[in-house]
Protein backbone atom coordinates (compact mmCIF):
# COMPACT_ATOMS: atom_id res chain seq x y z
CA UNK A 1 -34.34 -9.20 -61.32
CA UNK A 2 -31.21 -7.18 -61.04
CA UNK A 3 -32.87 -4.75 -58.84
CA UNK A 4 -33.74 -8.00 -55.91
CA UNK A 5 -30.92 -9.54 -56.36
CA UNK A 6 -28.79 -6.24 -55.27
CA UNK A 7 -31.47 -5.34 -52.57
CA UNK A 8 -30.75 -8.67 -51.60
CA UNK A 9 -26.99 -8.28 -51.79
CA UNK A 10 -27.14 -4.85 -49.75
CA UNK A 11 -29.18 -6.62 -47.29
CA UNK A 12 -27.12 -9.55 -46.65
CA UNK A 13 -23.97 -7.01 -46.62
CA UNK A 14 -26.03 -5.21 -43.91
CA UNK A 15 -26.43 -8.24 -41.83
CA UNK A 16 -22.91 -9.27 -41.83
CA UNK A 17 -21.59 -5.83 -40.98
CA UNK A 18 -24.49 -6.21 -37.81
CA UNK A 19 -22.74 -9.35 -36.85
CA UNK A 20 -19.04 -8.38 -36.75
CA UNK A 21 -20.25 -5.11 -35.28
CA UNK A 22 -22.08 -7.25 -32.14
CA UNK A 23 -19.03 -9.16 -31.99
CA UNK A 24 -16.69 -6.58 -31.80
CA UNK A 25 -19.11 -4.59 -29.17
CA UNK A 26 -19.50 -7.94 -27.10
CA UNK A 27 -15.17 -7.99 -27.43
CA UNK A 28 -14.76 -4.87 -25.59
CA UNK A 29 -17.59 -5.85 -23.29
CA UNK A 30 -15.93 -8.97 -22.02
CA UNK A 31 -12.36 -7.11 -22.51
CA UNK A 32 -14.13 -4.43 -19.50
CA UNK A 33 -15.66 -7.48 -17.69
CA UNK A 34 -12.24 -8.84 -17.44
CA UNK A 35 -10.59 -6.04 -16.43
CA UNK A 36 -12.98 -5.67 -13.68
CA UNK A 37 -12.67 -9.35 -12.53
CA UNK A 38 -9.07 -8.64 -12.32
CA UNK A 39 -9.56 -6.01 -10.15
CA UNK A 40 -11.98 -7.51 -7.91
CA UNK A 41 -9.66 -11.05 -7.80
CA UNK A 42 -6.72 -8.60 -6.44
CA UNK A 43 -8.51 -6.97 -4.01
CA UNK A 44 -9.85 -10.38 -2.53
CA UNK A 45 -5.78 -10.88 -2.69
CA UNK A 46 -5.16 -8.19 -0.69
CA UNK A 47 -8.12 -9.00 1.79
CA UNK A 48 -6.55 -12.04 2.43
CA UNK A 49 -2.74 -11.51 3.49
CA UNK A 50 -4.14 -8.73 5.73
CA UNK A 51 -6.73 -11.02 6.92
CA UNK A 52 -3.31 -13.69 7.78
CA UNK A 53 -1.32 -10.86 8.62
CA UNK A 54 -3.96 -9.91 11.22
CA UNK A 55 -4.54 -13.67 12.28
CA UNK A 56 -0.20 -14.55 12.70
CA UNK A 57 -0.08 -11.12 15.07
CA UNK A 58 -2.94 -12.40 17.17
CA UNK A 59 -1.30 -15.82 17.04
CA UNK A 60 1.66 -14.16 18.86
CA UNK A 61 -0.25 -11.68 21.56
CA UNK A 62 -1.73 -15.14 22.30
CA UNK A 63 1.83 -17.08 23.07
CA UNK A 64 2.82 -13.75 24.92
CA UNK A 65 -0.08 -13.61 26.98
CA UNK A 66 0.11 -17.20 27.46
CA UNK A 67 3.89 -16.88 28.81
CA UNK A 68 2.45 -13.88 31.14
CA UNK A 69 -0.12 -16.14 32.96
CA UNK A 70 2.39 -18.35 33.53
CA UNK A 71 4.43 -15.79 34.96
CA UNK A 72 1.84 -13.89 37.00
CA UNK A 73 0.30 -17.18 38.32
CA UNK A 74 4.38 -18.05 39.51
CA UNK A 75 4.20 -14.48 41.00
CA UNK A 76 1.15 -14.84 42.85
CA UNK A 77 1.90 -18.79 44.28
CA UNK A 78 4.85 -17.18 45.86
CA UNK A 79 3.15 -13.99 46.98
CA UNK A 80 1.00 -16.53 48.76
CA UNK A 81 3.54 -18.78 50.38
CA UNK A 82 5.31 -15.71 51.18
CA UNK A 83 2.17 -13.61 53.18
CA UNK A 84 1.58 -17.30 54.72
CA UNK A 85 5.01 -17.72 56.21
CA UNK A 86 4.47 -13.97 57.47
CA UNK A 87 1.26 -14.08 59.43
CA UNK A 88 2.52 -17.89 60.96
CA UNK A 89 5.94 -16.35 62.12
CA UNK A 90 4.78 -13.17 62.90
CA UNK A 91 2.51 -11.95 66.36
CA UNK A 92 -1.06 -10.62 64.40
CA UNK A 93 -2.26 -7.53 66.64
CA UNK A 94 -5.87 -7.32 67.49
């Protein structure tokens, strides 16, 4: 009987030093898993305040173009008005 009851000691010893040593594996494999999410979550960071970086500087080339076709279409009413008042003071040559 002694001889079962230590096979059976040895084998539950086994068992429990399976267990811890699955838990400690699965540790370090969510510890890695982690560590990678980390990384991943930071570059998704960094995607993003380039991504409104990008999005506030086209924002602005927007306003300035904007204030340009205001400007050129000013330009080009007077450029009008002005060739106009030309060709009806002016003696046109045939």
């Amino acid at each position: 009987m002694d001889f079962i009851n230590t096979i059976g000691g040895i084998s539950g010893m086994a068992a429990l030093t399976g267990m811890i040593w699955n838990l400690v594996k699965l540790g370090s494999w969510k510890g890695r898993l982690e560590e990678r999410m980390e990384g991943v979550l930071q570059r998704i960071d960094k995607a993003d305040k380039e991504t409104a970086s990008a999005i506030m500087m086209q924002n602005q080339q927007n306003i300035m173009l904007a204030k340009l076709e205001s400007k050129f279409d000013s330009f080009e009413t007077k450029l009008d008005l002005l060739l106009n008042c030309k060709h009806k003071g002016g003696k046109h040559v045939s």
